[in-house]
C-alpha atoms as a PDB file:
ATOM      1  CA  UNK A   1      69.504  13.347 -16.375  1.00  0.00           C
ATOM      2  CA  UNK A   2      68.533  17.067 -16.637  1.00  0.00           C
ATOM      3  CA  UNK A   3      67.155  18.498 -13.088  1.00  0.00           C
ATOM      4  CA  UNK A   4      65.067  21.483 -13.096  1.00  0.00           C
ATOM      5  CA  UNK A   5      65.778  24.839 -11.052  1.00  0.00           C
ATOM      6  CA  UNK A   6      62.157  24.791  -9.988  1.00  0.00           C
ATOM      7  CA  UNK A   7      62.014  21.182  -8.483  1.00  0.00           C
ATOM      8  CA  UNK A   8      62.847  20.610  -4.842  1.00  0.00           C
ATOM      9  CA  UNK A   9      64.678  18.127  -4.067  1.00  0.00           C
ATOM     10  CA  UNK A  10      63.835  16.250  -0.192  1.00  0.00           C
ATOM     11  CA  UNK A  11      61.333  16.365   1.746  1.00  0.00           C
ATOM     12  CA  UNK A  12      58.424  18.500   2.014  1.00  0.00           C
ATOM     13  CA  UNK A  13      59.047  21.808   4.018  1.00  0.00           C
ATOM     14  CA  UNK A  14      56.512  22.935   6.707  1.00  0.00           C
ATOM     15  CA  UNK A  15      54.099  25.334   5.700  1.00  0.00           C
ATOM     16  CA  UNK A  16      53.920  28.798   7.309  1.00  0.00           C
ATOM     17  CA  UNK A  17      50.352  29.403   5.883  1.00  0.00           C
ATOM     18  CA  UNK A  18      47.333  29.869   8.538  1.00  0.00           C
ATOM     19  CA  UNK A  19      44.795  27.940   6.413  1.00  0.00           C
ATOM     20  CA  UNK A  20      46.889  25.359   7.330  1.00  0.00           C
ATOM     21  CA  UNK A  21      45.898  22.776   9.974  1.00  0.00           C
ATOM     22  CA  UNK A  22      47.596  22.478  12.905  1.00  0.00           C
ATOM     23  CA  UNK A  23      49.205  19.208  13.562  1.00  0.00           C
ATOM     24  CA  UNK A  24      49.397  17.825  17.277  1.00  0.00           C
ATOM     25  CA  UNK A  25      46.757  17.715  19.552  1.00  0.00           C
ATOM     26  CA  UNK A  26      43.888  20.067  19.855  1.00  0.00           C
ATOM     27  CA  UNK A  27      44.442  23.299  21.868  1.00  0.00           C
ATOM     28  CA  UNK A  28      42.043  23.266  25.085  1.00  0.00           C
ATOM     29  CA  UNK A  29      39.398  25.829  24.762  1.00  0.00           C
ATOM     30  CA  UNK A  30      39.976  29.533  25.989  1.00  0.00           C
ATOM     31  CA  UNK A  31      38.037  30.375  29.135  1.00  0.00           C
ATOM     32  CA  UNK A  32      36.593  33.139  29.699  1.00  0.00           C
ATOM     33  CA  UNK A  33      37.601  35.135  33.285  1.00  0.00           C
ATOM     34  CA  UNK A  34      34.363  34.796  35.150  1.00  0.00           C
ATOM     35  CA  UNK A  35      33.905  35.691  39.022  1.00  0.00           C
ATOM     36  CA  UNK A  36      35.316  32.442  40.977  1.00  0.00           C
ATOM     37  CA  UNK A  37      32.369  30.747  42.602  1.00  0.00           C
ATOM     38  CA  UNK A  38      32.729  30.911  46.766  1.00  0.00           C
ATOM     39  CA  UNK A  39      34.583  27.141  47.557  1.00  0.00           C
ATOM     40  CA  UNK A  40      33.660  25.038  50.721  1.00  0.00           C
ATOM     41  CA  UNK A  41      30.852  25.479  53.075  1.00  0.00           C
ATOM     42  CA  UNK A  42      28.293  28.824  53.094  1.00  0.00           C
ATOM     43  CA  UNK A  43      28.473  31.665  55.659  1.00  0.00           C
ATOM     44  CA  UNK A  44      26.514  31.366  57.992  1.00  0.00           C
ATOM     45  CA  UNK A  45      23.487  33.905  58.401  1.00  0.00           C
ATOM     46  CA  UNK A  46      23.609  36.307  61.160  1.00  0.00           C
ATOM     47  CA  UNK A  47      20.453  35.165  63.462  1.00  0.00           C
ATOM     48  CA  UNK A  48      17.614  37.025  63.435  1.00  0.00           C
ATOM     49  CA  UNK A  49      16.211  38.892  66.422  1.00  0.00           C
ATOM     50  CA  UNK A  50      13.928  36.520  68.188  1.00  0.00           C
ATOM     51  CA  UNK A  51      10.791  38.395  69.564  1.00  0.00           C
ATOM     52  CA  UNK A  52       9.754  38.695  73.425  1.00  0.00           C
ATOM     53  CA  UNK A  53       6.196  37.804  74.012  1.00  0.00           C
ATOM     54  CA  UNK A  54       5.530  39.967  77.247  1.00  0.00           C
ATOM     55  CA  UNK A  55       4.502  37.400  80.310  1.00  0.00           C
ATOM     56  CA  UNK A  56       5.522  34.831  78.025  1.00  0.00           C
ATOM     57  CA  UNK A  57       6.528  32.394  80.695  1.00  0.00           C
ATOM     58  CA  UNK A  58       3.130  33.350  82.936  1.00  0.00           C
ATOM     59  CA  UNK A  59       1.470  32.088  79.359  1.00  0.00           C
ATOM     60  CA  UNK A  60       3.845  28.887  79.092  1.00  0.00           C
ATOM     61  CA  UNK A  61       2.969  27.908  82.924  1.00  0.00           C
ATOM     62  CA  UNK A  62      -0.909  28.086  82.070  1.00  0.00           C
ATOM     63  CA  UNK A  63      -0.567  25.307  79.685  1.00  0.00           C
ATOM     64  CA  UNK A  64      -1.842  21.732  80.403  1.00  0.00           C
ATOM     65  CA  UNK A  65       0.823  19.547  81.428  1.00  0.00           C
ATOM     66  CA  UNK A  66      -1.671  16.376  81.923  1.00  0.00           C
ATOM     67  CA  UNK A  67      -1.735  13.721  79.192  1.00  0.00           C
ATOM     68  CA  UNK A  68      -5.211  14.439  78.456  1.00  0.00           C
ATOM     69  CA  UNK A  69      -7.036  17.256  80.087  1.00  0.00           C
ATOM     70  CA  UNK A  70     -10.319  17.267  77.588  1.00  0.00           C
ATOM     71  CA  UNK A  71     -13.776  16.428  78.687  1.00  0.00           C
ATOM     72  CA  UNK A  72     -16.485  15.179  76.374  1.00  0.00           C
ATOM     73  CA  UNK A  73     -20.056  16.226  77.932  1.00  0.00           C
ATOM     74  CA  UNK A  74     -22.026  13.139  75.085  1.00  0.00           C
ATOM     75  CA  UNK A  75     -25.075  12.219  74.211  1.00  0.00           C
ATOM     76  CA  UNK A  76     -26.000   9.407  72.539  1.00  0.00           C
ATOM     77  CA  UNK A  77     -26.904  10.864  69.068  1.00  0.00           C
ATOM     78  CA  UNK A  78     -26.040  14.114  67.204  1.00  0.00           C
ATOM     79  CA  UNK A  79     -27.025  17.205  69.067  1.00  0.00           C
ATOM     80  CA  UNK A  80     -29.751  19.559  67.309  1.00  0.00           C
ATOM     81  CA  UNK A  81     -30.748  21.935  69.981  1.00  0.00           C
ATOM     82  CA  UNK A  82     -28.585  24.047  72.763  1.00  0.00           C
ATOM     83  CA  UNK A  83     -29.952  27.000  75.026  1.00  0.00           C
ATOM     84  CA  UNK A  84     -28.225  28.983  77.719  1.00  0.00           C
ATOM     85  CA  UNK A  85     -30.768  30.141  80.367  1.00  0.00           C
ATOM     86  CA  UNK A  86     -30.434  33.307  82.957  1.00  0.00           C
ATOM     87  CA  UNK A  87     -30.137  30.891  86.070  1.00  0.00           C
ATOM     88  CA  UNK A  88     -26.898  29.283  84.946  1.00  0.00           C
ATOM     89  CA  UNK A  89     -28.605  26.015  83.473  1.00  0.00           C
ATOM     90  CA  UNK A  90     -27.930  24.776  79.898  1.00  0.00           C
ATOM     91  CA  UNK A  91     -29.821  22.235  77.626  1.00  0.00           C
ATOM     92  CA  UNK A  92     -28.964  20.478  75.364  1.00  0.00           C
ATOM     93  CA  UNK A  93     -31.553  18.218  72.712  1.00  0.00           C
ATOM     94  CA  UNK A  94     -30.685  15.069  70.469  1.00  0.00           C
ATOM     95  CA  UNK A  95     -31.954  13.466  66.884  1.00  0.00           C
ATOM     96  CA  UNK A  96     -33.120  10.465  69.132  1.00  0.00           C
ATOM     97  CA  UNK A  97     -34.938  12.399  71.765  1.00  0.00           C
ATOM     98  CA  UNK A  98     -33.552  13.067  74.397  1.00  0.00           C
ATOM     99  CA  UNK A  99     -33.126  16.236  76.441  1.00  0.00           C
ATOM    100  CA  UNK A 100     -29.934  16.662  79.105  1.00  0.00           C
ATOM    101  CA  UNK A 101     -29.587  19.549  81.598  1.00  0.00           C
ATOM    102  CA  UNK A 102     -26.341  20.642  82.775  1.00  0.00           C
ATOM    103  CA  UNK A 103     -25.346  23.177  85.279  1.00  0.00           C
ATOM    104  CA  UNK A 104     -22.550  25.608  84.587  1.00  0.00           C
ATOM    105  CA  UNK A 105     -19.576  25.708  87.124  1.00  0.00           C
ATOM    106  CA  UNK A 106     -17.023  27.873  88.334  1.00  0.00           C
ATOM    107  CA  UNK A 107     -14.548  25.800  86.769  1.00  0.00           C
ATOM    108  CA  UNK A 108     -16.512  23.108  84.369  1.00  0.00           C
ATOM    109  CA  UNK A 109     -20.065  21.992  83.598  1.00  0.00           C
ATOM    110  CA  UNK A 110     -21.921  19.608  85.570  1.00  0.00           C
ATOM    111  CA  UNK A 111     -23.923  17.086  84.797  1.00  0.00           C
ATOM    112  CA  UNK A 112     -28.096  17.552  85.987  1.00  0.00           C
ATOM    113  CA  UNK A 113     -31.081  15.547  85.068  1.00  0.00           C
ATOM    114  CA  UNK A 114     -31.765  13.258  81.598  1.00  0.00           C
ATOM    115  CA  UNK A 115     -35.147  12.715  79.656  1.00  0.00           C
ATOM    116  CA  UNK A 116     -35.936  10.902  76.995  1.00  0.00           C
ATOM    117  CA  UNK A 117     -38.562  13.619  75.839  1.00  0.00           C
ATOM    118  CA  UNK A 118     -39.154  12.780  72.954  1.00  0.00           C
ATOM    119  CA  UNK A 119     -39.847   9.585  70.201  1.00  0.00           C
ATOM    120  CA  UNK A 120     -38.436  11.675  67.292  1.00  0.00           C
ATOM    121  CA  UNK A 121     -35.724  14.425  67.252  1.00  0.00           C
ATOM    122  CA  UNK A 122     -35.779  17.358  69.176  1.00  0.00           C
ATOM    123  CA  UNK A 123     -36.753  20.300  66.448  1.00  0.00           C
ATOM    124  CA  UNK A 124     -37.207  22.672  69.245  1.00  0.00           C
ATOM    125  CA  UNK A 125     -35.789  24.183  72.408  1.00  0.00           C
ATOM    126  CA  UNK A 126     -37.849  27.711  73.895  1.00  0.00           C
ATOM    127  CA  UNK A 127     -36.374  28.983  77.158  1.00  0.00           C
ATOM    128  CA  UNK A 128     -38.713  31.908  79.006  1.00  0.00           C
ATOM    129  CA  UNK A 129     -37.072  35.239  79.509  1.00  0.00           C
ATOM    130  CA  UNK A 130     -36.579  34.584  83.052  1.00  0.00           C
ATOM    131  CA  UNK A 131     -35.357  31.161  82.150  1.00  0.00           C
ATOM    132  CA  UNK A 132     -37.466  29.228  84.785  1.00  0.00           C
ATOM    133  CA  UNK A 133     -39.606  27.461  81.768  1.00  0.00           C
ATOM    134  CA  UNK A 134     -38.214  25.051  79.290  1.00  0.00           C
ATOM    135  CA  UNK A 135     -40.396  24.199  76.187  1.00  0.00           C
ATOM    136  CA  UNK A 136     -39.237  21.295  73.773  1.00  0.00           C
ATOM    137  CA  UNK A 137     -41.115  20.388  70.441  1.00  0.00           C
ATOM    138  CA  UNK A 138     -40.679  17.434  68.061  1.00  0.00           C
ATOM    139  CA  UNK A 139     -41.794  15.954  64.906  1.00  0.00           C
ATOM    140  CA  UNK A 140     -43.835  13.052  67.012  1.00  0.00           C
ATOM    141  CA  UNK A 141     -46.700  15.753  67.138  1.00  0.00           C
ATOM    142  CA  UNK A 142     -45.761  16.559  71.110  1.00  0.00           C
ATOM    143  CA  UNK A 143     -44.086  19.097  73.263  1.00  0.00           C
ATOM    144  CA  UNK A 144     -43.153  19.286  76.517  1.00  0.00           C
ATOM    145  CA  UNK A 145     -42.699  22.078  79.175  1.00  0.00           C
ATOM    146  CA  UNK A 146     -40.266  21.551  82.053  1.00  0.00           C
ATOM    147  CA  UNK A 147     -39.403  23.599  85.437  1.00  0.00           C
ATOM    148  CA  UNK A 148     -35.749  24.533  84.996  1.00  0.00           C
ATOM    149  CA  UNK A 149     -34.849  25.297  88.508  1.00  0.00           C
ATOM    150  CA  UNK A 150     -36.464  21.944  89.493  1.00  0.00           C
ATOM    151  CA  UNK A 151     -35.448  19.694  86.434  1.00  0.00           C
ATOM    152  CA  UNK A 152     -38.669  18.456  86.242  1.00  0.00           C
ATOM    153  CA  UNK A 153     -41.346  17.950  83.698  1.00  0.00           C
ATOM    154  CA  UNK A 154     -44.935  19.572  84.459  1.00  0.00           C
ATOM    155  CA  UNK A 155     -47.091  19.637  80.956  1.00  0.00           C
ATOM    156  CA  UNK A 156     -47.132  17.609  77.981  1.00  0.00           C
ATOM    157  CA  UNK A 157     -49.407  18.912  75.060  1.00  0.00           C
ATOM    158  CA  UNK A 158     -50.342  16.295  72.322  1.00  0.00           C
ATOM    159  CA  UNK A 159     -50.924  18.501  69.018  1.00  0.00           C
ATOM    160  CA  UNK A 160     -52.662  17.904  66.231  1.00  0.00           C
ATOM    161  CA  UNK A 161     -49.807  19.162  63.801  1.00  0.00           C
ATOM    162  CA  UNK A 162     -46.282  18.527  63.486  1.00  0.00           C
ATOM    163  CA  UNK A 163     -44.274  21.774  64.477  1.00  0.00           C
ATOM    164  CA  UNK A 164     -41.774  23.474  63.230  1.00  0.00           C
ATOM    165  CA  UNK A 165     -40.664  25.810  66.152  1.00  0.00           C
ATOM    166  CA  UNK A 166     -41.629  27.191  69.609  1.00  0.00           C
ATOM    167  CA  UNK A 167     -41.467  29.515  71.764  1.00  0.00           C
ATOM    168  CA  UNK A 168     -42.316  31.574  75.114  1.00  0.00           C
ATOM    169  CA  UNK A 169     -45.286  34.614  74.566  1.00  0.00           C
ATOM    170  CA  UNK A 170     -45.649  36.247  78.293  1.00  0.00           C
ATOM    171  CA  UNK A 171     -44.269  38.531  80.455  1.00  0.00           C
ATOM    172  CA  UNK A 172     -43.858  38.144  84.614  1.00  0.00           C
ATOM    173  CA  UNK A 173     -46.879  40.342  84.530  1.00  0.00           C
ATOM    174  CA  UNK A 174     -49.338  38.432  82.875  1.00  0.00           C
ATOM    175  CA  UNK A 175     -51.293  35.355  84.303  1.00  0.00           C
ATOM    176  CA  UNK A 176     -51.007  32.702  81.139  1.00  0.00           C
ATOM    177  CA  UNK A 177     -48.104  31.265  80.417  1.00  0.00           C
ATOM    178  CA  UNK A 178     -48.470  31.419  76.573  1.00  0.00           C
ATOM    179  CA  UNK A 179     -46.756  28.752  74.437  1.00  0.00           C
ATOM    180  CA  UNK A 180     -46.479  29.851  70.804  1.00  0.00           C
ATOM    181  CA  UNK A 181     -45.772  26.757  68.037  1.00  0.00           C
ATOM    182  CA  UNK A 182     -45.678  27.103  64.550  1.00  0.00           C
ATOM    183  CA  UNK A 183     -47.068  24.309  61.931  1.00  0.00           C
ATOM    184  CA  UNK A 184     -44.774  23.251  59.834  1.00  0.00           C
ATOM    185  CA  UNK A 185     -46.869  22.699  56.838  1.00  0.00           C
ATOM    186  CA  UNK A 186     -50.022  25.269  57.335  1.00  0.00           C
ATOM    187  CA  UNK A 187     -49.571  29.345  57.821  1.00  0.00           C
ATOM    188  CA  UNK A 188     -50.525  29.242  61.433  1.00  0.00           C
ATOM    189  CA  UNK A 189     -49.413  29.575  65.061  1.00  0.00           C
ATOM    190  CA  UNK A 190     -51.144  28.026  67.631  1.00  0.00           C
ATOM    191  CA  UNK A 191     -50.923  30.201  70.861  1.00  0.00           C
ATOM    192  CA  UNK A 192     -51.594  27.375  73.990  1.00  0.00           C
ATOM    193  CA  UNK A 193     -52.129  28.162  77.824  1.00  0.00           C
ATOM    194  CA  UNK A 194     -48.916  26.049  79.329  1.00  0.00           C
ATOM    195  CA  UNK A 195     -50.340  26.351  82.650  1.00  0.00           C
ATOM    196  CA  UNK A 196     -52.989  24.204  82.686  1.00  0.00           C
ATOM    197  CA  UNK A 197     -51.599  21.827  80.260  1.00  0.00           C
ATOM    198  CA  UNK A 198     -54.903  21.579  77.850  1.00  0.00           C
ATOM    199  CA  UNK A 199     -53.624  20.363  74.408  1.00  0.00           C
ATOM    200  CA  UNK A 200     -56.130  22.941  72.590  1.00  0.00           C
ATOM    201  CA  UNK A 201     -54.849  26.129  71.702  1.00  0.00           C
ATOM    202  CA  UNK A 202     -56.337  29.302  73.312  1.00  0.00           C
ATOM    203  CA  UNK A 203     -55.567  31.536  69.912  1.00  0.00           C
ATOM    204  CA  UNK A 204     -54.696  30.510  66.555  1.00  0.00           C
ATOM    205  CA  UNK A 205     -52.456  33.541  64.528  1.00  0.00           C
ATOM    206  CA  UNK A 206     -52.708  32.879  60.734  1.00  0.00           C
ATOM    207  CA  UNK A 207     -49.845  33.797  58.507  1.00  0.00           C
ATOM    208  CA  UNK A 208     -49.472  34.198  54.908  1.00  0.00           C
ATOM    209  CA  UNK A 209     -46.745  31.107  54.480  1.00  0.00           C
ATOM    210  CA  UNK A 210     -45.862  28.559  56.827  1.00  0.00           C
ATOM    211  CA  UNK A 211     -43.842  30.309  60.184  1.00  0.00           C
ATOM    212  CA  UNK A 212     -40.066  28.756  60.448  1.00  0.00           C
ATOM    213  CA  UNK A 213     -38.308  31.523  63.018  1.00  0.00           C
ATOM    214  CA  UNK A 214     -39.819  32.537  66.483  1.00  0.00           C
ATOM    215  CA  UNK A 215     -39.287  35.003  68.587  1.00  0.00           C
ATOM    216  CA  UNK A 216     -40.342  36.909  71.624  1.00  0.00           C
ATOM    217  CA  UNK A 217     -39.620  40.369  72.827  1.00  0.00           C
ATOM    218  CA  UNK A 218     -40.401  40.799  76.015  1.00  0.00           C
ATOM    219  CA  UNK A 219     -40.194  44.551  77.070  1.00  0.00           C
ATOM    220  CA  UNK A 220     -42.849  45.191  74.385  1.00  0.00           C
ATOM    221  CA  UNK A 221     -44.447  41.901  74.900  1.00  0.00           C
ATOM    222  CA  UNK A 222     -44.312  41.521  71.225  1.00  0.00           C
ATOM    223  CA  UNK A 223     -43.914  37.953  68.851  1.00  0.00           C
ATOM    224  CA  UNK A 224     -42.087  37.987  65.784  1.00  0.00           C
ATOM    225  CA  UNK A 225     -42.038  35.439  63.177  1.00  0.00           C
ATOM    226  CA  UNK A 226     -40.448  34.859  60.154  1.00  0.00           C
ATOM    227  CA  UNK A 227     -42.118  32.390  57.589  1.00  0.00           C
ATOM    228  CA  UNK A 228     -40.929  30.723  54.624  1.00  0.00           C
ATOM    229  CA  UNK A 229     -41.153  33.564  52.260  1.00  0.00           C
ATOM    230  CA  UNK A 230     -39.106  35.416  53.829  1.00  0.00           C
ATOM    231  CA  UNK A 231     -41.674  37.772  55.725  1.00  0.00           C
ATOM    232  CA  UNK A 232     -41.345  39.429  59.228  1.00  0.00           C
ATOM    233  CA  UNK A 233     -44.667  39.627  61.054  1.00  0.00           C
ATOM    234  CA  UNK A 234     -45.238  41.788  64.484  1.00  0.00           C
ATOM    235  CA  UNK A 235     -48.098  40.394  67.119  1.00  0.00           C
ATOM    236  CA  UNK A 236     -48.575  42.066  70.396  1.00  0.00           C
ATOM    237  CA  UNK A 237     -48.907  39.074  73.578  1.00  0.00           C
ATOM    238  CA  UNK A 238     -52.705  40.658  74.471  1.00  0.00           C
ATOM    239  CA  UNK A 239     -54.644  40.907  71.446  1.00  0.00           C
ATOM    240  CA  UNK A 240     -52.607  39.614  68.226  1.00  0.00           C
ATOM    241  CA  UNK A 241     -52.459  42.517  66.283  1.00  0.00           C
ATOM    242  CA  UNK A 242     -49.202  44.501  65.482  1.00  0.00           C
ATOM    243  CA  UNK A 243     -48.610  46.651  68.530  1.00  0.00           C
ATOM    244  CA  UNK A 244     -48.957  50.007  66.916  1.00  0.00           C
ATOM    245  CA  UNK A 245     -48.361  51.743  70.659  1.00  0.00           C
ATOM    246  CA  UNK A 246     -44.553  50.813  70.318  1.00  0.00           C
ATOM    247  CA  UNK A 247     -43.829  51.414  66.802  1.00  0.00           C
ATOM    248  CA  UNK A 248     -42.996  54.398  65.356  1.00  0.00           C
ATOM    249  CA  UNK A 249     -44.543  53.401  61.828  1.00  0.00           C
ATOM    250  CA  UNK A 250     -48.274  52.105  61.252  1.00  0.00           C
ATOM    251  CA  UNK A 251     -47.850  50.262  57.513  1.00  0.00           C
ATOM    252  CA  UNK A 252     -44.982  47.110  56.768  1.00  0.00           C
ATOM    253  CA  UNK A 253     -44.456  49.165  53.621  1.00  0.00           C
ATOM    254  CA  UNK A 254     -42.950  51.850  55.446  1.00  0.00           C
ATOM    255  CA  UNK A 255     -40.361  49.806  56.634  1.00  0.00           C
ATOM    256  CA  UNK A 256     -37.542  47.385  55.568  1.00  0.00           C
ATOM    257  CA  UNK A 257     -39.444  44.219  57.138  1.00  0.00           C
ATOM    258  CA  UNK A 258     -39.332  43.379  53.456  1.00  0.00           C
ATOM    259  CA  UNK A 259     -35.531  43.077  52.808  1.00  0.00           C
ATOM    260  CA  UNK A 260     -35.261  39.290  52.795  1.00  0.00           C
ATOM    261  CA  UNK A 261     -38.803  38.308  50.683  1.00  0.00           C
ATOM    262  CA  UNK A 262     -37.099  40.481  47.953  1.00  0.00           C
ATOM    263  CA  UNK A 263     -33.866  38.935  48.387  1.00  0.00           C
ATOM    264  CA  UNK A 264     -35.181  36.016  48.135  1.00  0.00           C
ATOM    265  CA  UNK A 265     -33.780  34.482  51.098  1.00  0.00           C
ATOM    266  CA  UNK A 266     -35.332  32.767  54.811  1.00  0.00           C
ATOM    267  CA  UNK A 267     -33.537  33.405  58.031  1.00  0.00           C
ATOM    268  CA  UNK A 268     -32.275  30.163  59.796  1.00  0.00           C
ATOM    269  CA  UNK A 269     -32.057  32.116  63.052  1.00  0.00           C
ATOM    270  CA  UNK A 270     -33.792  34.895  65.002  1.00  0.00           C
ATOM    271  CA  UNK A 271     -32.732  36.769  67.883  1.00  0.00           C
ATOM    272  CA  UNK A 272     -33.282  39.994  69.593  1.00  0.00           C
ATOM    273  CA  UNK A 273     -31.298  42.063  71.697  1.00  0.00           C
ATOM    274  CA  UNK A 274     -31.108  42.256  75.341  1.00  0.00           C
ATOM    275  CA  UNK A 275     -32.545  45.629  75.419  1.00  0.00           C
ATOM    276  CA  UNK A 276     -35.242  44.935  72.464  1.00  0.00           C
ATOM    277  CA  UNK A 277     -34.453  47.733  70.606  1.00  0.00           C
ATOM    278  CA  UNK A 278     -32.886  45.743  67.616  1.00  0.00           C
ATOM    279  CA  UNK A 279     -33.415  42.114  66.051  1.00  0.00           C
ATOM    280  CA  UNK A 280     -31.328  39.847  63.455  1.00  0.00           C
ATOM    281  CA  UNK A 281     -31.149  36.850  60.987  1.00  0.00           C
ATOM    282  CA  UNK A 282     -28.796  34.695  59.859  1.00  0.00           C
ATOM    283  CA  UNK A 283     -30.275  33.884  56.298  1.00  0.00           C
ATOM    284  CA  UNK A 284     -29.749  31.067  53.807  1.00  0.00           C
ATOM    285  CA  UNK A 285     -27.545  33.718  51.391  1.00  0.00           C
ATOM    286  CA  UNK A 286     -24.839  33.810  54.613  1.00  0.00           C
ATOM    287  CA  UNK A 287     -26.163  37.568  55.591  1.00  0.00           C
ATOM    288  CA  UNK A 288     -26.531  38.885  58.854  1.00  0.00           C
ATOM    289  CA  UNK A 289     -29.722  41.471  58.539  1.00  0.00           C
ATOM    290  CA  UNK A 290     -30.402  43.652  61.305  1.00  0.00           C
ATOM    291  CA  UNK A 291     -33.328  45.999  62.248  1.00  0.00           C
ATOM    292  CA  UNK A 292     -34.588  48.282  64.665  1.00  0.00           C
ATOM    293  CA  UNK A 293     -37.829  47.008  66.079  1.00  0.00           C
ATOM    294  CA  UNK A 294     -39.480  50.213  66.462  1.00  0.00           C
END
């Protein structure tokens, strides 16, 4: 048998090539060096610097310590009416009527006198400036005057409109104890005598829309109203015109008494100032206008 040179003769030798596989099992995957991730539980946080409430502990000992320590002054219904009078007397009015007074206390409120005023809800609470005179109003076509001081009740007027507000028109000085209340549904004001408790009005003011804000000024013994177009009127206690003596302008047009009619907007409040040099509304757009009355 002739035997090549070139042929091997055994087994196969190992290759040294690197295209060839390796044999074995597979090498675990390099890792990269990466910073080593804190092991066990985290430092704790240095504590932060607690702030000192000065008289803290004078503000700790003024809390209630009683189980229950709140007081709940009720009526029967929903309250729509609250005033605050001069004499330290508060009064409060219901949707089904009724009228509580309450006297204010050095430490609490105190219970007084209750009516049942009214057969509808209460639309209407007027409190004089001197707050001796209570006037209530209601949808049931009445309203009734009370004597603070005394808790009692000393008119009733039976109208022949259903009102939409109320409210005091004299001054210590004069004799009548005017009564202003607006119809709700006609663009007048019926002025009454509260005095002698006659249901017929003594003066009737006419407006150019229905009147839904009152309100009295008494150092210039002046009415203002508000109706539902948004327009401010001026009318003097004595003779029902605008009180030109105490105004610094003669025509509306001069003035701003226009702002909410060209917003567009009523008030759903009216007050003036304990010195009457300045009047607001709360309007229906969530504004707070203010003027200067003269």
């Amino acid at each position: 048998v002739q035997v090549q040179d070139d042929c091997e003769v055994g087994p196969p030798k190992p290759s040294n090539s690197e295209e060839d596989e390796d044999v074995g099992p597979p090498r675990p995957p390099m890792v990269e060096e990466e910073d080593e991730e804190d092991v066990g539980p985290p430092r704790p946080q240095p504590a932060k610097k607690r702030k000192v409430l000065d008289f803290e502990q004078v503000y700790l000992d003024a809390l209630p310590s009683a189980e229950m320590y709140e007081k709940s002054y009720m009526h029967r219904d929903n309250v729509t009416q609250v005033v605050v009078a001069k004499t330290d007397f508060f009064i409060t009015g219901s949707v089904d009527g009724h009228l509580k007074f309450w006297k204010k206390q050095s430490e609490g409120v105190e219970f007084v006198k209750h009516f049942r005023a009214h057969v509808g809800p209460v639309d209407s609470l007027a409190l004089s400036h001197d707050g001796t005179s209570l006037a209530s109003c209601s949808r049931d076509k009445s309203a009734k005057v009370f004597d603070v001081v005394n808790f009692d009740m000393v008119a009733m007027l039976r109208l022949q409109f259903v009102p939409a507000a109320c409210e005091w028109m004299y001054t210590s000085a004069q004799a009548q104890m005017k009564l202003a209340i607006a119809d709700k549904d006609e663009p007048k004001v019926h002025i009454f005598d509260a005095k002698s408790g006659k249901s017929e009005p003594i003066h009737v003011i006419k407006t150019s829309s229905p009147v839904i804000c009152l309100r009295f000024n008494p150092l210039f013994s002046t009415l203002l109203t508000v109706d539902s177009a948004g327009m401010l009127d001026y009318w003097s206690s004595q003779d029902y015109k605008l009180p030109l003596a105490h105004l610094s302008f003669k025509h509306k047009i001069d003035t701003q008494l226009y702002a909410m009619a060209k917003a567009k907007t009523t008030p759903t409040s009216l007050e003036v100032s304990e010195d009457g040099e300045q009047f607001a509304c709360y309007c229906t757009d969530r504004s707070i206008r203010i003027w200067k009355f003269r």
